[in-house]
PDB file of N, CA and C in Angstrom:
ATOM      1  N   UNK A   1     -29.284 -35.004  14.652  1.00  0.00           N
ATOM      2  CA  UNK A   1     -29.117 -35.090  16.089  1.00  0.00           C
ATOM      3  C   UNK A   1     -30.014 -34.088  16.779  1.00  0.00           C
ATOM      4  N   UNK A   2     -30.373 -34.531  17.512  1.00  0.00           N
ATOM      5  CA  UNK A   2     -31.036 -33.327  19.018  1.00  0.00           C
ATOM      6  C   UNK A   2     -30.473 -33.034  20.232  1.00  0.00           C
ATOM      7  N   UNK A   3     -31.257 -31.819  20.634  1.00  0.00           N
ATOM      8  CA  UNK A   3     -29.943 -31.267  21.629  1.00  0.00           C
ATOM      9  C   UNK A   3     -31.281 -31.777  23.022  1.00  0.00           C
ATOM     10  N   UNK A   4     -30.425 -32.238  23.777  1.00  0.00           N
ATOM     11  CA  UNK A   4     -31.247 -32.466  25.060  1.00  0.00           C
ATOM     12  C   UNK A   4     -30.483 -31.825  26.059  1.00  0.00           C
ATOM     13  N   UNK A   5     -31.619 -31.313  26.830  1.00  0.00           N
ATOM     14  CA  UNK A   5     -31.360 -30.581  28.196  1.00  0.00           C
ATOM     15  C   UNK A   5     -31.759 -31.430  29.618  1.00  0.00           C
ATOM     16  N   UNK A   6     -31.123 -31.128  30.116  1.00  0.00           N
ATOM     17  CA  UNK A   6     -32.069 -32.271  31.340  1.00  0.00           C
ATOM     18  C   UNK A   6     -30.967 -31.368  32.676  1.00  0.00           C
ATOM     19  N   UNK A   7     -31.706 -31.619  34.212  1.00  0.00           N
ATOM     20  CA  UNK A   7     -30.753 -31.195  35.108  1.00  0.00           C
ATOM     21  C   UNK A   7     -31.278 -32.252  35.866  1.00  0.00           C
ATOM     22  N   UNK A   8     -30.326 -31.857  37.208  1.00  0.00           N
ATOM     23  CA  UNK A   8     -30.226 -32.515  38.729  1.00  0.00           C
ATOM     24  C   UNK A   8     -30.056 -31.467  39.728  1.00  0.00           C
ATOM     25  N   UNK A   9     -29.413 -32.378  40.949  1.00  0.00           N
ATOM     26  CA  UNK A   9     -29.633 -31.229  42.147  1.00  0.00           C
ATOM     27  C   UNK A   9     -28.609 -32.269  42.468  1.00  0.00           C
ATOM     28  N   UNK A  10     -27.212 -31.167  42.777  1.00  0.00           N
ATOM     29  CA  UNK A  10     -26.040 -31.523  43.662  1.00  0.00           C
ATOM     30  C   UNK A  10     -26.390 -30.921  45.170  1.00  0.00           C
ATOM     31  N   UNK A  11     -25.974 -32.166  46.073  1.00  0.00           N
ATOM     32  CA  UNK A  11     -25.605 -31.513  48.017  1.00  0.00           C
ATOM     33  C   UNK A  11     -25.233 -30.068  47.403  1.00  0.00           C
ATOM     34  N   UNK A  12     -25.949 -29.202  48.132  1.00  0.00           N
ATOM     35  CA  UNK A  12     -24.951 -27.835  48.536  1.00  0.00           C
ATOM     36  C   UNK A  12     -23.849 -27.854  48.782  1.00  0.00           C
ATOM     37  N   UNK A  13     -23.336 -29.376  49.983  1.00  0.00           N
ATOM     38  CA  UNK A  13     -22.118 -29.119  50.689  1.00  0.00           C
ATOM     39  C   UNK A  13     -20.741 -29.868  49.829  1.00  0.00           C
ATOM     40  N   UNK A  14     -21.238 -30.312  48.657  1.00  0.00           N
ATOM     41  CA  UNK A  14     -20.575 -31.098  48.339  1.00  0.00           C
ATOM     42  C   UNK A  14     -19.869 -30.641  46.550  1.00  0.00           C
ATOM     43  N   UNK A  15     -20.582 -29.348  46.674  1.00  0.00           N
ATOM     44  CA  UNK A  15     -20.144 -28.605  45.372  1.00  0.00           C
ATOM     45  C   UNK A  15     -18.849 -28.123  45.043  1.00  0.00           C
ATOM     46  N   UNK A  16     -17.966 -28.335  45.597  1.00  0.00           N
ATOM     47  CA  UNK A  16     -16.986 -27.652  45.756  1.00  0.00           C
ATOM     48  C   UNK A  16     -16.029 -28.792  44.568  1.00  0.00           C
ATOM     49  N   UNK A  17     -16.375 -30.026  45.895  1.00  0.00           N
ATOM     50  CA  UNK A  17     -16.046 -31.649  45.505  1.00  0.00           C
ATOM     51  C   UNK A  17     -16.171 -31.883  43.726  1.00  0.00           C
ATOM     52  N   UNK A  18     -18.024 -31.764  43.239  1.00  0.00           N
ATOM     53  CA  UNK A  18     -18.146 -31.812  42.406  1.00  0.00           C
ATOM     54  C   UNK A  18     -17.810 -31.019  41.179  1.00  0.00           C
ATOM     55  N   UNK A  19     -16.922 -29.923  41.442  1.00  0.00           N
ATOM     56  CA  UNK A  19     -16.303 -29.133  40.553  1.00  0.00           C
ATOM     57  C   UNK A  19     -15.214 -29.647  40.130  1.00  0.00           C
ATOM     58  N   UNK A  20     -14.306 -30.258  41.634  1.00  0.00           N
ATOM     59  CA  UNK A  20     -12.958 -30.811  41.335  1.00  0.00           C
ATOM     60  C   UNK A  20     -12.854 -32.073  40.578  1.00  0.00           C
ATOM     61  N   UNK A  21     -14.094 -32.599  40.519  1.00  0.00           N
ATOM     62  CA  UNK A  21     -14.074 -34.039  40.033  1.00  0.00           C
ATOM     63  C   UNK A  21     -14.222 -33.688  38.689  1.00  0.00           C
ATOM     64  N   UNK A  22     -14.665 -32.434  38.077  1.00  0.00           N
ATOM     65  CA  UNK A  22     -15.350 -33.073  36.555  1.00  0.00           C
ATOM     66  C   UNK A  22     -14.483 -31.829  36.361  1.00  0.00           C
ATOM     67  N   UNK A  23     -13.399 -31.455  36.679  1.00  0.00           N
ATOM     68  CA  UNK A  23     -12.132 -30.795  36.169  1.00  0.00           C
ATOM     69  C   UNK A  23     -11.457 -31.457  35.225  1.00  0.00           C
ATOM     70  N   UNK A  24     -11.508 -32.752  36.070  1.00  0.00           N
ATOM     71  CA  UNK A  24     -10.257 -33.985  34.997  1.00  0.00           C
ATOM     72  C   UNK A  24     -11.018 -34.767  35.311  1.00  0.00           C
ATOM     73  N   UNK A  25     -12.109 -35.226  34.302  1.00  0.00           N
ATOM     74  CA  UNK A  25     -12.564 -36.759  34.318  1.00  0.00           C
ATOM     75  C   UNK A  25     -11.625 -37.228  33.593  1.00  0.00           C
ATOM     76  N   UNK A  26     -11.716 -38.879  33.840  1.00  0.00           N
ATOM     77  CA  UNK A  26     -10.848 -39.972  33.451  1.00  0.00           C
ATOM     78  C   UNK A  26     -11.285 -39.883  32.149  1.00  0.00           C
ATOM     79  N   UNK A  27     -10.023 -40.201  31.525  1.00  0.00           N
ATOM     80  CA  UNK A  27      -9.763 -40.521  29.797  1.00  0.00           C
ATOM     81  C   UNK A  27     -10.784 -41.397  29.349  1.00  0.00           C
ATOM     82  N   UNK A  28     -10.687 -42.063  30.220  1.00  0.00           N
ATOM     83  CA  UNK A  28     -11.722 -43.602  29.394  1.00  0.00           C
ATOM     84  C   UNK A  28     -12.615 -43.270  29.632  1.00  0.00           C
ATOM     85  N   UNK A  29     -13.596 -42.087  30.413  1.00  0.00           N
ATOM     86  CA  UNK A  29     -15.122 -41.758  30.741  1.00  0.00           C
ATOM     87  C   UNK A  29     -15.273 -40.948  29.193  1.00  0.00           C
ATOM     88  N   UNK A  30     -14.371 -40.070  28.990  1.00  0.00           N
ATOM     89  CA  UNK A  30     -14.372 -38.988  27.977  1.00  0.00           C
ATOM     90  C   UNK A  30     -14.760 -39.956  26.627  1.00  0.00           C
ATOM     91  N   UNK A  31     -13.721 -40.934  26.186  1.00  0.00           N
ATOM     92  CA  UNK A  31     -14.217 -41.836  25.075  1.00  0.00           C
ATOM     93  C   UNK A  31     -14.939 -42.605  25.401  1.00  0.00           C
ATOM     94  N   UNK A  32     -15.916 -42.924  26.396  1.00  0.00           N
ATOM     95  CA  UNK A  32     -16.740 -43.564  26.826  1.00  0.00           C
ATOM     96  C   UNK A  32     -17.987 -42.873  26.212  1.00  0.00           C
ATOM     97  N   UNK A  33     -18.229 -41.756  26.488  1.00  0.00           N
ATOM     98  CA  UNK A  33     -19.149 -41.277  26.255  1.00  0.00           C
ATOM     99  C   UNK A  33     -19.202 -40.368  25.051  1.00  0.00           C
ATOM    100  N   UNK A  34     -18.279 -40.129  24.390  1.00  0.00           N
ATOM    101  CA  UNK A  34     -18.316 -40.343  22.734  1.00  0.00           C
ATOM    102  C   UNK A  34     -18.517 -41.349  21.993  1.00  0.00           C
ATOM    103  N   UNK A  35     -18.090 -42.330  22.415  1.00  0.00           N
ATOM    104  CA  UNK A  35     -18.178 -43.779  21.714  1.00  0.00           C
ATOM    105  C   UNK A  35     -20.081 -44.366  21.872  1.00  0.00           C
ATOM    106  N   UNK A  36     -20.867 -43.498  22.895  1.00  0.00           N
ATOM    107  CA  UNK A  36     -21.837 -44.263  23.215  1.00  0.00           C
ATOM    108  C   UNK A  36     -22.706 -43.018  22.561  1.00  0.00           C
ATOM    109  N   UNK A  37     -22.576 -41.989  21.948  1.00  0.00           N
ATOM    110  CA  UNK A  37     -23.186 -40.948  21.074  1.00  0.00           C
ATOM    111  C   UNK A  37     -23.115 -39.933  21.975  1.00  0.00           C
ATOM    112  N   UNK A  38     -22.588 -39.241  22.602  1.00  0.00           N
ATOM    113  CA  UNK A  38     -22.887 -38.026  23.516  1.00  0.00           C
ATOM    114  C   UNK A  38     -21.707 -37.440  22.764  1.00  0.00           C
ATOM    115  N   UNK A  39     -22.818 -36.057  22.402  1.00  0.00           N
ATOM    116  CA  UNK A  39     -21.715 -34.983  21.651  1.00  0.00           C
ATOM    117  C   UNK A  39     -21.983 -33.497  22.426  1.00  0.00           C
ATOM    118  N   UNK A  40     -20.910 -32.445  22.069  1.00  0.00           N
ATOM    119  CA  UNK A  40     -20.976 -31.593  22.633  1.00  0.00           C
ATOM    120  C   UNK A  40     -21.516 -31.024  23.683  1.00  0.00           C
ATOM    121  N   UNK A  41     -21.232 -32.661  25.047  1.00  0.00           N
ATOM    122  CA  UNK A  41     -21.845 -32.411  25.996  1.00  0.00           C
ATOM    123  C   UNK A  41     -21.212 -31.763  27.191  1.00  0.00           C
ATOM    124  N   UNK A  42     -22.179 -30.481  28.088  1.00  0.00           N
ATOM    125  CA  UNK A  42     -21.628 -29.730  28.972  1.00  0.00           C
ATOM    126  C   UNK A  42     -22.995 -29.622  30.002  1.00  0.00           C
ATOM    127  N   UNK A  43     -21.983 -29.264  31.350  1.00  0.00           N
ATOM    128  CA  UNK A  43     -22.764 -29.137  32.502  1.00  0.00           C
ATOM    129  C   UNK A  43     -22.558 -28.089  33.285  1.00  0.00           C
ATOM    130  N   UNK A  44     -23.410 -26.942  33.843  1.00  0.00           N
ATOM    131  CA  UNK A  44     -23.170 -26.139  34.265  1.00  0.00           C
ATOM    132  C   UNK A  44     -23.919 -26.276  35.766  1.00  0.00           C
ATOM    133  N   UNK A  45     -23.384 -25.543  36.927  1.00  0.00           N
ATOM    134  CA  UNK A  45     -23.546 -25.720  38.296  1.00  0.00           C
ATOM    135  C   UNK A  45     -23.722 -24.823  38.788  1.00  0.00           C
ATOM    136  N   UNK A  46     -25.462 -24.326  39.123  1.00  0.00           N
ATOM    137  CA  UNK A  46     -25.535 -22.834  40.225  1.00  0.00           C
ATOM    138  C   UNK A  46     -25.148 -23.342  41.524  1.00  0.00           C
ATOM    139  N   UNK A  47     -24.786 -22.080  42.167  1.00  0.00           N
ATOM    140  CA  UNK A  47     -24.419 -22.201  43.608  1.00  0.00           C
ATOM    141  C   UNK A  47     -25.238 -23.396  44.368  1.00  0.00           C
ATOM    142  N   UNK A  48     -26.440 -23.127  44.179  1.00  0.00           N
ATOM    143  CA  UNK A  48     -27.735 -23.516  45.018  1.00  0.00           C
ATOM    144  C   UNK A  48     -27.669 -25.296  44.629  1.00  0.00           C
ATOM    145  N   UNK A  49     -26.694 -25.892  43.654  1.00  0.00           N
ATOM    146  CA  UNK A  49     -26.583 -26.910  43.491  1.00  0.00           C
ATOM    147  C   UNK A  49     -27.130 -27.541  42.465  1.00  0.00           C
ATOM    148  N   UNK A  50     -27.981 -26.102  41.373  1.00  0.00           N
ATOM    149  CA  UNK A  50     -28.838 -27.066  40.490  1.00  0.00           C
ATOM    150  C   UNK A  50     -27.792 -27.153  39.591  1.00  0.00           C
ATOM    151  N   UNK A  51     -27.634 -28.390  38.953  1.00  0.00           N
ATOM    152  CA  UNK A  51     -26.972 -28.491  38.054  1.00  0.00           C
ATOM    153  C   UNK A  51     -27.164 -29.176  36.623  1.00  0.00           C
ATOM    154  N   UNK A  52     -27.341 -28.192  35.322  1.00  0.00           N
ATOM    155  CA  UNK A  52     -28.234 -28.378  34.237  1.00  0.00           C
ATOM    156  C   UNK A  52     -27.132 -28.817  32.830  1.00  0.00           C
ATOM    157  N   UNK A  53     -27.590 -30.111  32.462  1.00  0.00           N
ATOM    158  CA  UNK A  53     -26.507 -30.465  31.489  1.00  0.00           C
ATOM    159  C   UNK A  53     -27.041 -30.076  30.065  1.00  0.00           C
ATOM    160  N   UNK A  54     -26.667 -30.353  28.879  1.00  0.00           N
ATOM    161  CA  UNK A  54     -26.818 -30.066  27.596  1.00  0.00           C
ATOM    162  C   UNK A  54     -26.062 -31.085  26.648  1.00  0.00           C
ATOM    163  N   UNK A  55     -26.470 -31.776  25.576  1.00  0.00           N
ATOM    164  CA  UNK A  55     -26.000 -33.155  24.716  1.00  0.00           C
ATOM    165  C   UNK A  55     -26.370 -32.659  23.274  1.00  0.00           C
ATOM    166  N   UNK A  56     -25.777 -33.355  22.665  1.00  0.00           N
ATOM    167  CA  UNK A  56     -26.244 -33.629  21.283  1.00  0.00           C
ATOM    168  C   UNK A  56     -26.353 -35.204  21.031  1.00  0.00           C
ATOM    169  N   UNK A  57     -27.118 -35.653  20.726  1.00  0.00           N
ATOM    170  CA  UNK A  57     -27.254 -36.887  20.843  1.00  0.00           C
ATOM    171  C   UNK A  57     -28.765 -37.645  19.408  1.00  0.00           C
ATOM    172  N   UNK A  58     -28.455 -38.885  19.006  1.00  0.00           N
ATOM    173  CA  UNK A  58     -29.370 -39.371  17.976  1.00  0.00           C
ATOM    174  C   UNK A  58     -30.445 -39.559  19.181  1.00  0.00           C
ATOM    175  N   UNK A  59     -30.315 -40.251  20.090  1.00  0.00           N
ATOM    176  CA  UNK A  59     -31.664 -40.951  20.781  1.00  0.00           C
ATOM    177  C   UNK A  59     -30.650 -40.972  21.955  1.00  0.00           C
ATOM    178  N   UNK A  60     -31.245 -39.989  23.278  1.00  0.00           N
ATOM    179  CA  UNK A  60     -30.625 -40.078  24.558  1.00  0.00           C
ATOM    180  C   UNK A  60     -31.205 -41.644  25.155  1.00  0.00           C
ATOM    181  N   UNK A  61     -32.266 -41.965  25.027  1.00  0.00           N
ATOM    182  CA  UNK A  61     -32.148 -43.341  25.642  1.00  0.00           C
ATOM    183  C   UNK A  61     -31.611 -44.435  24.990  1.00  0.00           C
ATOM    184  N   UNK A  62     -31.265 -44.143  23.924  1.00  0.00           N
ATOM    185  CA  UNK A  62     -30.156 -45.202  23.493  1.00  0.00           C
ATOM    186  C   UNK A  62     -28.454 -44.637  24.056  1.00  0.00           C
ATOM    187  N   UNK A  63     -28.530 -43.443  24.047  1.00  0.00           N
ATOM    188  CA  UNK A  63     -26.697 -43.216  24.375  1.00  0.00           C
ATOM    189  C   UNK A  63     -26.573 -43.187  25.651  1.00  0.00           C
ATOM    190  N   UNK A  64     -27.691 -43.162  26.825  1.00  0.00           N
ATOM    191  CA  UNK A  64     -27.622 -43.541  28.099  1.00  0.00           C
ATOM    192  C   UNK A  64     -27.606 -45.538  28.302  1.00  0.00           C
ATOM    193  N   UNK A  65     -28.246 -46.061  27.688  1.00  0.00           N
ATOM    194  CA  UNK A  65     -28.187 -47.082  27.779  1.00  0.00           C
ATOM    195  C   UNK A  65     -26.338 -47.494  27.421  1.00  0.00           C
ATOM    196  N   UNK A  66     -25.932 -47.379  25.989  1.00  0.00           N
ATOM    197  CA  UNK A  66     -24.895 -47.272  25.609  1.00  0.00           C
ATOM    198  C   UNK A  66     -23.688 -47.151  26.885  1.00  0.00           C
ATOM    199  N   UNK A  67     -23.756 -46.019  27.796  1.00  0.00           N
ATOM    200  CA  UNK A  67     -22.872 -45.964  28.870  1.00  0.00           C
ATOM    201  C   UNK A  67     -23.081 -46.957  30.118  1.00  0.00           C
ATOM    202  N   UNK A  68     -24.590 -47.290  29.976  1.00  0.00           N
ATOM    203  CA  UNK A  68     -24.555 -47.831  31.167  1.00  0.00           C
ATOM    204  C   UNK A  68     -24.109 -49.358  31.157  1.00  0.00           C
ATOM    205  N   UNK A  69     -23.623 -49.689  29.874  1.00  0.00           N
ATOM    206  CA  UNK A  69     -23.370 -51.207  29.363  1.00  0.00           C
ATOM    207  C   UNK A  69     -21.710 -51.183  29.541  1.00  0.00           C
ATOM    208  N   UNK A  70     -21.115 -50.049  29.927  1.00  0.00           N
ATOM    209  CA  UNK A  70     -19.675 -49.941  29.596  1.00  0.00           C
ATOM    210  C   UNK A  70     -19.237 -50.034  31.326  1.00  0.00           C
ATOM    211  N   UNK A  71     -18.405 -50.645  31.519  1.00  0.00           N
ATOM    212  CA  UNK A  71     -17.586 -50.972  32.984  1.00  0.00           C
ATOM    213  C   UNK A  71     -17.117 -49.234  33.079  1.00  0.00           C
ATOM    214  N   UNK A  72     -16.525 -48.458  32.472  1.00  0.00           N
ATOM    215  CA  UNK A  72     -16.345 -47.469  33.177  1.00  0.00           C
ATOM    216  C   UNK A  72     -16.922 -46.616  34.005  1.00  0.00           C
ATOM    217  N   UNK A  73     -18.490 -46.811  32.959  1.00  0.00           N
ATOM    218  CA  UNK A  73     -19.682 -45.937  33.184  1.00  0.00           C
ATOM    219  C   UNK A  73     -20.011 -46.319  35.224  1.00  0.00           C
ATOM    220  N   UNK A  74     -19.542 -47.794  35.021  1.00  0.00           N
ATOM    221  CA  UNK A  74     -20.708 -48.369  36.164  1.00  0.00           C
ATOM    222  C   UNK A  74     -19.864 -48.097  37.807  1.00  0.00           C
ATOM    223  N   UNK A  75     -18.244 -47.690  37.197  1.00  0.00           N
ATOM    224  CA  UNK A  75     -17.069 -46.968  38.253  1.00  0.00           C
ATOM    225  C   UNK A  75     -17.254 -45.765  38.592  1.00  0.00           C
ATOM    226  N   UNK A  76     -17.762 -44.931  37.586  1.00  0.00           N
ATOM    227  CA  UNK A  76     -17.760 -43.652  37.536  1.00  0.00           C
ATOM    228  C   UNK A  76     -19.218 -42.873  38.209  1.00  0.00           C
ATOM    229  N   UNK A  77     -20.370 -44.029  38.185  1.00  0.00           N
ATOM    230  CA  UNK A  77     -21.447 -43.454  38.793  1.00  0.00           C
ATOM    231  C   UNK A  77     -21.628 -44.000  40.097  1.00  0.00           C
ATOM    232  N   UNK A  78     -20.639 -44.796  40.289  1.00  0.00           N
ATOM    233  CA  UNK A  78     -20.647 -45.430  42.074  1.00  0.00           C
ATOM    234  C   UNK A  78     -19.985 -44.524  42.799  1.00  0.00           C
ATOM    235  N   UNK A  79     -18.930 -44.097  41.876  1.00  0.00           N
ATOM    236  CA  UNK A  79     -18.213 -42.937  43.088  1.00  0.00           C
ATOM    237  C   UNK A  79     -19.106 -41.409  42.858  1.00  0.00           C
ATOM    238  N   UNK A  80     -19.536 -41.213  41.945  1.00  0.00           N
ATOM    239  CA  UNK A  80     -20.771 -39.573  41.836  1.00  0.00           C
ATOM    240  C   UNK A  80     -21.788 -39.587  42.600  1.00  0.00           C
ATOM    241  N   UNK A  81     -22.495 -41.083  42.608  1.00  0.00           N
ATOM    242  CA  UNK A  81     -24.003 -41.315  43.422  1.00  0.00           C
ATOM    243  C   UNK A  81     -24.065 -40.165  44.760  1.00  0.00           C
ATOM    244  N   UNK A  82     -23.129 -40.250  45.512  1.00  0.00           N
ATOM    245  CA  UNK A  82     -23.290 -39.585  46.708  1.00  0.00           C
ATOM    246  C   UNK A  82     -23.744 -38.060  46.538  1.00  0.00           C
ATOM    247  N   UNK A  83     -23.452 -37.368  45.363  1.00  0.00           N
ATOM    248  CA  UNK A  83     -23.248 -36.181  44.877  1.00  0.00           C
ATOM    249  C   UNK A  83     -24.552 -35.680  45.106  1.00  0.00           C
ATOM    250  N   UNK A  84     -25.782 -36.357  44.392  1.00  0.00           N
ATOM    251  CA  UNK A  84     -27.162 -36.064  43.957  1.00  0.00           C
ATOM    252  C   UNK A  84     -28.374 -35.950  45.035  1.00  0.00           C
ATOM    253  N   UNK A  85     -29.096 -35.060  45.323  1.00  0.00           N
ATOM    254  CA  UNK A  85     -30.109 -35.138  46.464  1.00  0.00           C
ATOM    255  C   UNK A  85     -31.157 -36.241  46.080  1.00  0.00           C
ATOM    256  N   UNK A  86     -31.604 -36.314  44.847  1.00  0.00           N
ATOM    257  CA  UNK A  86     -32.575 -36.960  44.152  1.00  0.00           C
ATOM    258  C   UNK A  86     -32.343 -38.681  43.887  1.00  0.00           C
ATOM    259  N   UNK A  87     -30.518 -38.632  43.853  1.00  0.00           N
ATOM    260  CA  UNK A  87     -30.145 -40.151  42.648  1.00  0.00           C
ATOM    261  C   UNK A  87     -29.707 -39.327  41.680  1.00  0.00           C
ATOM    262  N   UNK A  88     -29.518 -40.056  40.708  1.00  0.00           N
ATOM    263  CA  UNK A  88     -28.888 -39.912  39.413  1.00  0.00           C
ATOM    264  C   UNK A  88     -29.979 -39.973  37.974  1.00  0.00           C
ATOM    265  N   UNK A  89     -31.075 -39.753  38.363  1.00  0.00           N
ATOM    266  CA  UNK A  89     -32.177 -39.380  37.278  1.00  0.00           C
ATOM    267  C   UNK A  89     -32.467 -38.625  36.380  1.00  0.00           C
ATOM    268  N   UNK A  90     -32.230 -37.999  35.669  1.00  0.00           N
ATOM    269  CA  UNK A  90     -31.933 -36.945  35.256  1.00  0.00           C
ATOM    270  C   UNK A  90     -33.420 -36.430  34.844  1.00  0.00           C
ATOM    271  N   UNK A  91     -34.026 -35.126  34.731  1.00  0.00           N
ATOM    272  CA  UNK A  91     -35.206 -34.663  34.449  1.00  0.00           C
ATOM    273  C   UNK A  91     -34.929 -33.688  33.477  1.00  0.00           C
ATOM    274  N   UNK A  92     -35.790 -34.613  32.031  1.00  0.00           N
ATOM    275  CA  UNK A  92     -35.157 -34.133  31.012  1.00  0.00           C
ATOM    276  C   UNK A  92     -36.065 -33.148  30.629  1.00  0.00           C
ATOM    277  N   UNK A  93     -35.848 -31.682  29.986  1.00  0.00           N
ATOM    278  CA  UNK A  93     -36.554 -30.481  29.647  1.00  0.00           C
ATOM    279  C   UNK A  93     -37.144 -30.425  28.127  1.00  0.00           C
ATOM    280  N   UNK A  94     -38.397 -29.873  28.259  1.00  0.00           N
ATOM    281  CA  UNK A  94     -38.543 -29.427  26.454  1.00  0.00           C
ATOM    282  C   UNK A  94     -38.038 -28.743  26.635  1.00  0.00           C
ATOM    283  N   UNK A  95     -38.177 -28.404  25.004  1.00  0.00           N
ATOM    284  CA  UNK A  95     -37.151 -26.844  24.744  1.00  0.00           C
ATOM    285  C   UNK A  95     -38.978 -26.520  24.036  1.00  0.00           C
ATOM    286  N   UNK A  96     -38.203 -24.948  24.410  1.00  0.00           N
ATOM    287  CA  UNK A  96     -39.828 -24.408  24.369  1.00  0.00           C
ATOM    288  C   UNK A  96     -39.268 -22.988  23.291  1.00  0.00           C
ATOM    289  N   UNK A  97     -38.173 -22.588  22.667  1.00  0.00           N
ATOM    290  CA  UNK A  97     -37.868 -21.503  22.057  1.00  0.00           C
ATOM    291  C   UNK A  97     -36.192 -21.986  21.361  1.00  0.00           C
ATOM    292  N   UNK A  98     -35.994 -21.721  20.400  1.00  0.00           N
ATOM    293  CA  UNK A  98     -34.929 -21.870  19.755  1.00  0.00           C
ATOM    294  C   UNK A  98     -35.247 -21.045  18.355  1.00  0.00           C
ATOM    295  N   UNK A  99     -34.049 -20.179  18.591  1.00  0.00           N
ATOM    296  CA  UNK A  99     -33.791 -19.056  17.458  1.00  0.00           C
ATOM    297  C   UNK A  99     -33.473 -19.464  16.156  1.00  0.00           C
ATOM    298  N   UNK A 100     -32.416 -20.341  16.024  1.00  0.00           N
ATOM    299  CA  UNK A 100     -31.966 -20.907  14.862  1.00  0.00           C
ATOM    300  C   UNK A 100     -33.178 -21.462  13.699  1.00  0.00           C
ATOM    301  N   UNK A 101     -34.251 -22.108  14.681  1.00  0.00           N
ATOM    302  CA  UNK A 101     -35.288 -22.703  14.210  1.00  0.00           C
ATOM    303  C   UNK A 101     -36.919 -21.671  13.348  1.00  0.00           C
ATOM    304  N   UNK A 102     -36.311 -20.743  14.458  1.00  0.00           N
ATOM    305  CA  UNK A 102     -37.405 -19.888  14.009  1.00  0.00           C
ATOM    306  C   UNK A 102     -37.253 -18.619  13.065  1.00  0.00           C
ATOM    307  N   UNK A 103     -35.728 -18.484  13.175  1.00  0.00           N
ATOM    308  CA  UNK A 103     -34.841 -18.171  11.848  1.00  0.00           C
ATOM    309  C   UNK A 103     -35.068 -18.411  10.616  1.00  0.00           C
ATOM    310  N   UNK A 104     -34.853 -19.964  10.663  1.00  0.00           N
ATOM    311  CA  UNK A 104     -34.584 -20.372   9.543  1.00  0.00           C
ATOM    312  C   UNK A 104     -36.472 -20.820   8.775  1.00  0.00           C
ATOM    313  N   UNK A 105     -37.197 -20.780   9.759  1.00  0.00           N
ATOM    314  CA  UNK A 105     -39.102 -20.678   9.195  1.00  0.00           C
ATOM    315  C   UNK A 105     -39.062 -19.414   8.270  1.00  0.00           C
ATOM    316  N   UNK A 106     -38.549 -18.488   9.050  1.00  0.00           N
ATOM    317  CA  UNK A 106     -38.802 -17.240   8.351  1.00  0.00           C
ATOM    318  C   UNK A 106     -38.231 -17.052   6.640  1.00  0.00           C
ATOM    319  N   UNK A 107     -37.407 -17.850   6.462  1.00  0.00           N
ATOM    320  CA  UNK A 107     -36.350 -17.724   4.833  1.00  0.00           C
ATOM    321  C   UNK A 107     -37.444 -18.364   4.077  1.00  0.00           C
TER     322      UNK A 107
END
């Protein structure tokens, strides 16, 4: 598996909102998106609204596709859409340094 990074940009005004919502996502989003390969996935939210997620995943464009084929997925991003300055695109990051990796060169 690989770890993908990717962020967005939440409204400023609407951060508050988007905290309360992904307090308690719905049950069926949670096995939704295990069932479609998303592992040990988390999202963190600066003030300023950027907000940068993290996955473990075989192939993110297959486990994004995967959700977007599922009726929950297609409930759950109609009511978030409003959230995003950009849409719902996500802009995915290299990784440019990882310790574990350069650790384990050295043995």
């Amino acid at each position: 598996m690989r770890r993908y990074c990717f962020t967005l940009q939440v409204k400023p005004e609407l951060l508050e909102e988007y905290r309360r919502r992904h307090a308690h996502v719905w049950p069926e989003m949670l096995v939704a998106l295990r069932g479609a390969g998303w592992h040990e996935y988390q999202l963190f939210l600066r003030d300023d609204g950027l907000l940068v997620g993290t996955l473990l995943a075989d192939d993110l464009a297959a486990a994004q596709a995967a959700m977007d084929a599922t009726e929950v997925s297609a409930r759950w991003e109609a009511q978030m859409a409003q959230f995003f300055i950009h849409g719902r695109r996500l802009v995915v990051l290299d990784e440019v340094f990882n310790l574990e990796h350069q650790l384990g060169a050295l043995q």
